[in-house]
PDB file of N, CA and C in Angstrom:
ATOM      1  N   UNK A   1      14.243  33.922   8.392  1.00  0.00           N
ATOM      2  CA  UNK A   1      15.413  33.075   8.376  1.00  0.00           C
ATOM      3  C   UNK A   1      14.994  31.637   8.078  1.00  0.00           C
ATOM      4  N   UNK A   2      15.736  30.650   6.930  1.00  0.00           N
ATOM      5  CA  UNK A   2      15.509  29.474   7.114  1.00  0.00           C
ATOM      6  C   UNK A   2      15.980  28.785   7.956  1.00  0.00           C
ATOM      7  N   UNK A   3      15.777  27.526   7.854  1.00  0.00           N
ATOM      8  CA  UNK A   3      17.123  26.636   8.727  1.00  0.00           C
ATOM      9  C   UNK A   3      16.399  25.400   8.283  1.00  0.00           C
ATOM     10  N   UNK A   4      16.762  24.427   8.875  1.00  0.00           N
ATOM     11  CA  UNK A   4      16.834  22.512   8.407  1.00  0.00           C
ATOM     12  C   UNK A   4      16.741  21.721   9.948  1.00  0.00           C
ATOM     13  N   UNK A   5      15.396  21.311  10.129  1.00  0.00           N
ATOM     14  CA  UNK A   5      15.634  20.543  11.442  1.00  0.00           C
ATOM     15  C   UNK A   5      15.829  19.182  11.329  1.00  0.00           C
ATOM     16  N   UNK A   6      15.228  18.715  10.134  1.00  0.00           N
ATOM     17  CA  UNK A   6      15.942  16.581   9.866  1.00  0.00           C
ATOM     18  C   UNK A   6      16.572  16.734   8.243  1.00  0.00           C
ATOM     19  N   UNK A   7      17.115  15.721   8.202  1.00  0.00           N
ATOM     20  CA  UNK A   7      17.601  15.279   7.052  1.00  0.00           C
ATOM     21  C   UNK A   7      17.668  14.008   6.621  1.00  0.00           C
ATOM     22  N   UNK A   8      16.832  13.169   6.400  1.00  0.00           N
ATOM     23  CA  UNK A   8      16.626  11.500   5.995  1.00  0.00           C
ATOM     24  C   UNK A   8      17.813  11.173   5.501  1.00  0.00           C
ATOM     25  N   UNK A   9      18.008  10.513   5.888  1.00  0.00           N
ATOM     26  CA  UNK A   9      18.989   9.373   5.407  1.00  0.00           C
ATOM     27  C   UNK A   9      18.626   7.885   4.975  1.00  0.00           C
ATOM     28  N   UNK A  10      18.297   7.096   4.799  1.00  0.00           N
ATOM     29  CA  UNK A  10      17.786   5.763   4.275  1.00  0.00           C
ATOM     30  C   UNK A  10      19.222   5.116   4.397  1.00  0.00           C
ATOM     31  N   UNK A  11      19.363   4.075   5.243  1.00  0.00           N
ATOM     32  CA  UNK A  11      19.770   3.077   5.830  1.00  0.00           C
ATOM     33  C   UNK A  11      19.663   1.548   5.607  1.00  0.00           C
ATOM     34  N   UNK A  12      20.707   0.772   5.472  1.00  0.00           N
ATOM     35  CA  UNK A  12      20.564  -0.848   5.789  1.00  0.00           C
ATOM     36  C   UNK A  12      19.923  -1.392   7.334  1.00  0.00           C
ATOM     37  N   UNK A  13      19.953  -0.785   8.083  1.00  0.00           N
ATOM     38  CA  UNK A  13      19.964  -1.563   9.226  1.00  0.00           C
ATOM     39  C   UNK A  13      20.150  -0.348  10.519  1.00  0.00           C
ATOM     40  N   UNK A  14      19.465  -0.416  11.194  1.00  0.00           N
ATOM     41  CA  UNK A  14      19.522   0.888  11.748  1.00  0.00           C
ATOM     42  C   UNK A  14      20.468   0.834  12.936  1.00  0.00           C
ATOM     43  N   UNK A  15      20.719  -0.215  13.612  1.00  0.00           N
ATOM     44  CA  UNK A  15      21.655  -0.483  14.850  1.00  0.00           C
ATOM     45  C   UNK A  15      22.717   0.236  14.229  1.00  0.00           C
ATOM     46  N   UNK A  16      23.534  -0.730  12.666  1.00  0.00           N
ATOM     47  CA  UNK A  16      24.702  -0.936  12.372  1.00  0.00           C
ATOM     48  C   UNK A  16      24.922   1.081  11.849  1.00  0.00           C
ATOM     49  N   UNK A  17      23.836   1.811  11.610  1.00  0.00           N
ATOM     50  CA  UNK A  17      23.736   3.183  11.160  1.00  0.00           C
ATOM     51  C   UNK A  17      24.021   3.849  12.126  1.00  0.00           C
ATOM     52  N   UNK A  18      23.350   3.389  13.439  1.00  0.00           N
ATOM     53  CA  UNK A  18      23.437   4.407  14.815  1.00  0.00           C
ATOM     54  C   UNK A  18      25.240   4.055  15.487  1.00  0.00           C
ATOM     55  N   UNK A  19      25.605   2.555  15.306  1.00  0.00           N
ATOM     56  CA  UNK A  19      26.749   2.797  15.768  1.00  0.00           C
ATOM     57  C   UNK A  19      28.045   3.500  14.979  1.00  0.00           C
ATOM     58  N   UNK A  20      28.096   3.534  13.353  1.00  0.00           N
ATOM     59  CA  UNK A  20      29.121   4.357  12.656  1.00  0.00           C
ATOM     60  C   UNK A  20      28.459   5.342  13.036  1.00  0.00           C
ATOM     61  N   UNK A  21      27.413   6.402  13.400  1.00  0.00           N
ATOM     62  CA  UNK A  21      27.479   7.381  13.448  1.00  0.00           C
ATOM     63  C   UNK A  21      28.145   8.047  14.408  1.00  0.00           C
ATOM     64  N   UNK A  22      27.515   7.100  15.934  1.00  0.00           N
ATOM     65  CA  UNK A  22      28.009   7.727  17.503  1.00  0.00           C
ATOM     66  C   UNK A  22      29.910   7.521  17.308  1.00  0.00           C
ATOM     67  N   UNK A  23      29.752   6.000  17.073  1.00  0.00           N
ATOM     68  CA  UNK A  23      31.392   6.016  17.399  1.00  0.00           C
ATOM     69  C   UNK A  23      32.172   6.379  16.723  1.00  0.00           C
ATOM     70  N   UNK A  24      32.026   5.684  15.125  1.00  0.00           N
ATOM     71  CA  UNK A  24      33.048   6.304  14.435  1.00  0.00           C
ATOM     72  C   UNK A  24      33.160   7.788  13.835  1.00  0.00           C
ATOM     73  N   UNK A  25      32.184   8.753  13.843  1.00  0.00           N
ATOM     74  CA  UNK A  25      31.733  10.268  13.919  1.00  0.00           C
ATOM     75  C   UNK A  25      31.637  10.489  14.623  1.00  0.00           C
ATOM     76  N   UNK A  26      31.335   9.945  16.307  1.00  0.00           N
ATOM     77  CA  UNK A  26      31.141  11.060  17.550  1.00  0.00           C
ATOM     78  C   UNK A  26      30.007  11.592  17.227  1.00  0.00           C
ATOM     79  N   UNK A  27      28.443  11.731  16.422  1.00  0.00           N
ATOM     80  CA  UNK A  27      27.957  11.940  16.589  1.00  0.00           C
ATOM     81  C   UNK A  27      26.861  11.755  17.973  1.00  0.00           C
ATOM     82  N   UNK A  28      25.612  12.307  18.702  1.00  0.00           N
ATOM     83  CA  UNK A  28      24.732  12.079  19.008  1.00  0.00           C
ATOM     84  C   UNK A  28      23.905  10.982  19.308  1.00  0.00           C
ATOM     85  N   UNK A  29      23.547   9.969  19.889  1.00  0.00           N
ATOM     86  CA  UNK A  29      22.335  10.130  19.079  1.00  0.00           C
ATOM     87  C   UNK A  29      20.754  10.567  20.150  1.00  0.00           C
ATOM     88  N   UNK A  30      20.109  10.998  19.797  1.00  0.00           N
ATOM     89  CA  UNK A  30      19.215  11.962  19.868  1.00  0.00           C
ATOM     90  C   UNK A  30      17.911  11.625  20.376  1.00  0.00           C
ATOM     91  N   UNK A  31      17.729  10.498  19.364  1.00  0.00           N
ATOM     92  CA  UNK A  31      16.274  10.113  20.200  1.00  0.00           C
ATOM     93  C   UNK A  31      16.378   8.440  19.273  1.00  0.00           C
ATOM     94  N   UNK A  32      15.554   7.522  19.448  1.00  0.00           N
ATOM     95  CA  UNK A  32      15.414   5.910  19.426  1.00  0.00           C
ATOM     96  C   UNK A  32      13.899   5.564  19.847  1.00  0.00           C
ATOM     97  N   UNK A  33      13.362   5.626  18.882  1.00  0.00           N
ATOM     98  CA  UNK A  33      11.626   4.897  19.245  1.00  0.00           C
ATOM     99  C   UNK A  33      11.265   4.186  18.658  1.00  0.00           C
ATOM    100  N   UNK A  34      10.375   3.571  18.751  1.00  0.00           N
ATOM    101  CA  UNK A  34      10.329   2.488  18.166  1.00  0.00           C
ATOM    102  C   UNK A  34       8.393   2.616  17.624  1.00  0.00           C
ATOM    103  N   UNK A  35       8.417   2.682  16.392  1.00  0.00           N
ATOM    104  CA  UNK A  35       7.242   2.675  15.847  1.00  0.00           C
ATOM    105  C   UNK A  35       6.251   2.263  15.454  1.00  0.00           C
ATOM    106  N   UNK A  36       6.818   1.037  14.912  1.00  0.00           N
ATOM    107  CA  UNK A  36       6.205  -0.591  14.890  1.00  0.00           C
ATOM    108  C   UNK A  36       7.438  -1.202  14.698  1.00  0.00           C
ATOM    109  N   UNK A  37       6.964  -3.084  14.666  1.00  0.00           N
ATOM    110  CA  UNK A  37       7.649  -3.687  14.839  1.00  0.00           C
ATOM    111  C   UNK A  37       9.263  -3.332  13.703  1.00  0.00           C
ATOM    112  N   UNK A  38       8.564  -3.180  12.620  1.00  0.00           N
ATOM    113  CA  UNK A  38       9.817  -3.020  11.551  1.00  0.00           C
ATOM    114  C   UNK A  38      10.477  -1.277  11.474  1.00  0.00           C
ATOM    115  N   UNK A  39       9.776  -0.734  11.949  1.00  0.00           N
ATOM    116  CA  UNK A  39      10.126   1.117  12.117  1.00  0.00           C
ATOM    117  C   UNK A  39      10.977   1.434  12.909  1.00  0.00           C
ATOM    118  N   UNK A  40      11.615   2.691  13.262  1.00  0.00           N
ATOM    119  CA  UNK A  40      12.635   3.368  14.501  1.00  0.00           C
ATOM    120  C   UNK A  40      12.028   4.706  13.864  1.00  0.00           C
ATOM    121  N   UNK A  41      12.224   5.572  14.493  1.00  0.00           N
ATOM    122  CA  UNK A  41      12.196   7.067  15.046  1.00  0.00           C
ATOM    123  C   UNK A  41      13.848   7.374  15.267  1.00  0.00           C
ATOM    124  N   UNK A  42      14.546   7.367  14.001  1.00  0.00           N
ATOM    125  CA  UNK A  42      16.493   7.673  14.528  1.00  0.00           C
ATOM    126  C   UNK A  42      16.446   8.485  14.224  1.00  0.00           C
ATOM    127  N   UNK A  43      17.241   9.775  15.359  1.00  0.00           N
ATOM    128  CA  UNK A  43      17.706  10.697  15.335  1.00  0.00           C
ATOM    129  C   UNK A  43      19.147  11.123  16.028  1.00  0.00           C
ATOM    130  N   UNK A  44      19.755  11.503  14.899  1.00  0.00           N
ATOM    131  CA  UNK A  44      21.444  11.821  15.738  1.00  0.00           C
ATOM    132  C   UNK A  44      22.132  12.964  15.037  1.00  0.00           C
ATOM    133  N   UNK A  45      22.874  13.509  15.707  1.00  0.00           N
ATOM    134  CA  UNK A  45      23.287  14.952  15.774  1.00  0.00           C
ATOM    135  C   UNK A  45      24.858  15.136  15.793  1.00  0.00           C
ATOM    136  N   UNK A  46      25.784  15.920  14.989  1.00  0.00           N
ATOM    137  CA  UNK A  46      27.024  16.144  15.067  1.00  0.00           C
ATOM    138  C   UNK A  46      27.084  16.643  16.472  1.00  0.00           C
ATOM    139  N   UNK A  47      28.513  16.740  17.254  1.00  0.00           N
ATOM    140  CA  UNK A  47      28.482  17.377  18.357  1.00  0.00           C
ATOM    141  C   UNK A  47      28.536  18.823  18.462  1.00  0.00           C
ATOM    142  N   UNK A  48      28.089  19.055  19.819  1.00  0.00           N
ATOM    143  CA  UNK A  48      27.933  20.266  19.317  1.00  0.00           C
ATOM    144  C   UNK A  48      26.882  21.063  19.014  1.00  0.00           C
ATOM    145  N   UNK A  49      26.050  20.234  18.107  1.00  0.00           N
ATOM    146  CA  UNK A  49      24.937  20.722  16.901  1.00  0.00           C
ATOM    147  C   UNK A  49      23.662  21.101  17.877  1.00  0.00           C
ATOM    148  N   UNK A  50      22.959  22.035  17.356  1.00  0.00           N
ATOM    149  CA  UNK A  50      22.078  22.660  17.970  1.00  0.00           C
ATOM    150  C   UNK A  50      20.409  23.301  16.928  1.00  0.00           C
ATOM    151  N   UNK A  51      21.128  22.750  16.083  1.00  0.00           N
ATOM    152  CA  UNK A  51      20.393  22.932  14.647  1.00  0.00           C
ATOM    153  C   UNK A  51      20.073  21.359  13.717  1.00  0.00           C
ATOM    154  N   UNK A  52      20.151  21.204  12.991  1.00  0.00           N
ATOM    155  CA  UNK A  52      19.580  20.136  11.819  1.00  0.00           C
ATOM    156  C   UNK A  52      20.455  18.633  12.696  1.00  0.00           C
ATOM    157  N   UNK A  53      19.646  17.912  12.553  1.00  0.00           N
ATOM    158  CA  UNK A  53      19.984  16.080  12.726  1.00  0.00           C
ATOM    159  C   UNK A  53      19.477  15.378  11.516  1.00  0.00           C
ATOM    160  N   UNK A  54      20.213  14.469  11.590  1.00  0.00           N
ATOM    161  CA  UNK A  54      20.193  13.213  10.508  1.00  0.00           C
ATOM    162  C   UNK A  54      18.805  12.206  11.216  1.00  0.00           C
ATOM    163  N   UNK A  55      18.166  12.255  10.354  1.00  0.00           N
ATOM    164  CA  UNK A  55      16.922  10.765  10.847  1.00  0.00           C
ATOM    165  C   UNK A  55      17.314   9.700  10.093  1.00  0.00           C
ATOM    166  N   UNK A  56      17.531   9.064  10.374  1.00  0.00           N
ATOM    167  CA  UNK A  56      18.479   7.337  10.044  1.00  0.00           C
ATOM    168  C   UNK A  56      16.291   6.697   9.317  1.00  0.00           C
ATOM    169  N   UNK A  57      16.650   6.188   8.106  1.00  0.00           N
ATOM    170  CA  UNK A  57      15.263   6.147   7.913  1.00  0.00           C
ATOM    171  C   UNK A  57      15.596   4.272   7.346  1.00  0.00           C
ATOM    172  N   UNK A  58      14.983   3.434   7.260  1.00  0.00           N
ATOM    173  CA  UNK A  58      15.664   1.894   7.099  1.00  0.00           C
ATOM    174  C   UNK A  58      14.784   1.952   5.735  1.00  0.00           C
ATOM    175  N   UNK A  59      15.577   1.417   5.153  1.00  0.00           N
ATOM    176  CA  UNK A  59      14.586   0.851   3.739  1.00  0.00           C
ATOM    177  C   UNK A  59      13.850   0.491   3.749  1.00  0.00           C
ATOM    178  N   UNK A  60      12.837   0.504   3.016  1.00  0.00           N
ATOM    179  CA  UNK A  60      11.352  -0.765   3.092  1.00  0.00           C
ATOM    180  C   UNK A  60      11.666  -1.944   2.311  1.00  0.00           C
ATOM    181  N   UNK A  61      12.463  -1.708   1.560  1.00  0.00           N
ATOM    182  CA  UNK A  61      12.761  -2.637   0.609  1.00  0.00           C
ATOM    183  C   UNK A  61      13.993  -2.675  -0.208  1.00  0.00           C
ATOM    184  N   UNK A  62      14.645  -3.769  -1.030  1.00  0.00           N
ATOM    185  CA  UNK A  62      15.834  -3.951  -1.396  1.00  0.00           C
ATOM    186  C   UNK A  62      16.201  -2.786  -2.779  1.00  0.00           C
ATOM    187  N   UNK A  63      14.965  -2.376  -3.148  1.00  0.00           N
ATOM    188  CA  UNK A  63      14.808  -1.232  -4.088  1.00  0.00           C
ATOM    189  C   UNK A  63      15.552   0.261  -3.986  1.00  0.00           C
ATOM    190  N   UNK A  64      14.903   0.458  -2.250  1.00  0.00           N
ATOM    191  CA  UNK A  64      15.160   1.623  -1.428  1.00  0.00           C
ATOM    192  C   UNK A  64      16.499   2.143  -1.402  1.00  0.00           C
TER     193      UNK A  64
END
């Protein structure tokens, strides 16, 4: 059987990512670490969900 445990997402800003997700989706969120100074570890989850989450990933750059 397959399945999908993350799914990157690439992000502006990771606060302003984690709050449309929780509030205005009701999603999750899952886990918040902090990696280095400019990094996060985001993870958030539809409700419910028990399978695949979104990892909120921040740009490195204006390219991204």
């Amino acid at each position: 059987m397959q399945s999908l445990a993350h799914i990157a997402l690439v992000v502006k800003e990771y606060d302003e990512a984690i709050a449309f997700f929780t509030q205005k989706l009701g999603f999750s969120l899952v886990e918040d670490t902090i990696l280095s100074p400019t990094k996060r570890w985001v993870l958030v989850a539809p409700p419910g969900s028990n399978g695949c989450q979104i990892l909120l990933a921040k740009a490195a750059n204006e390219e991204q």
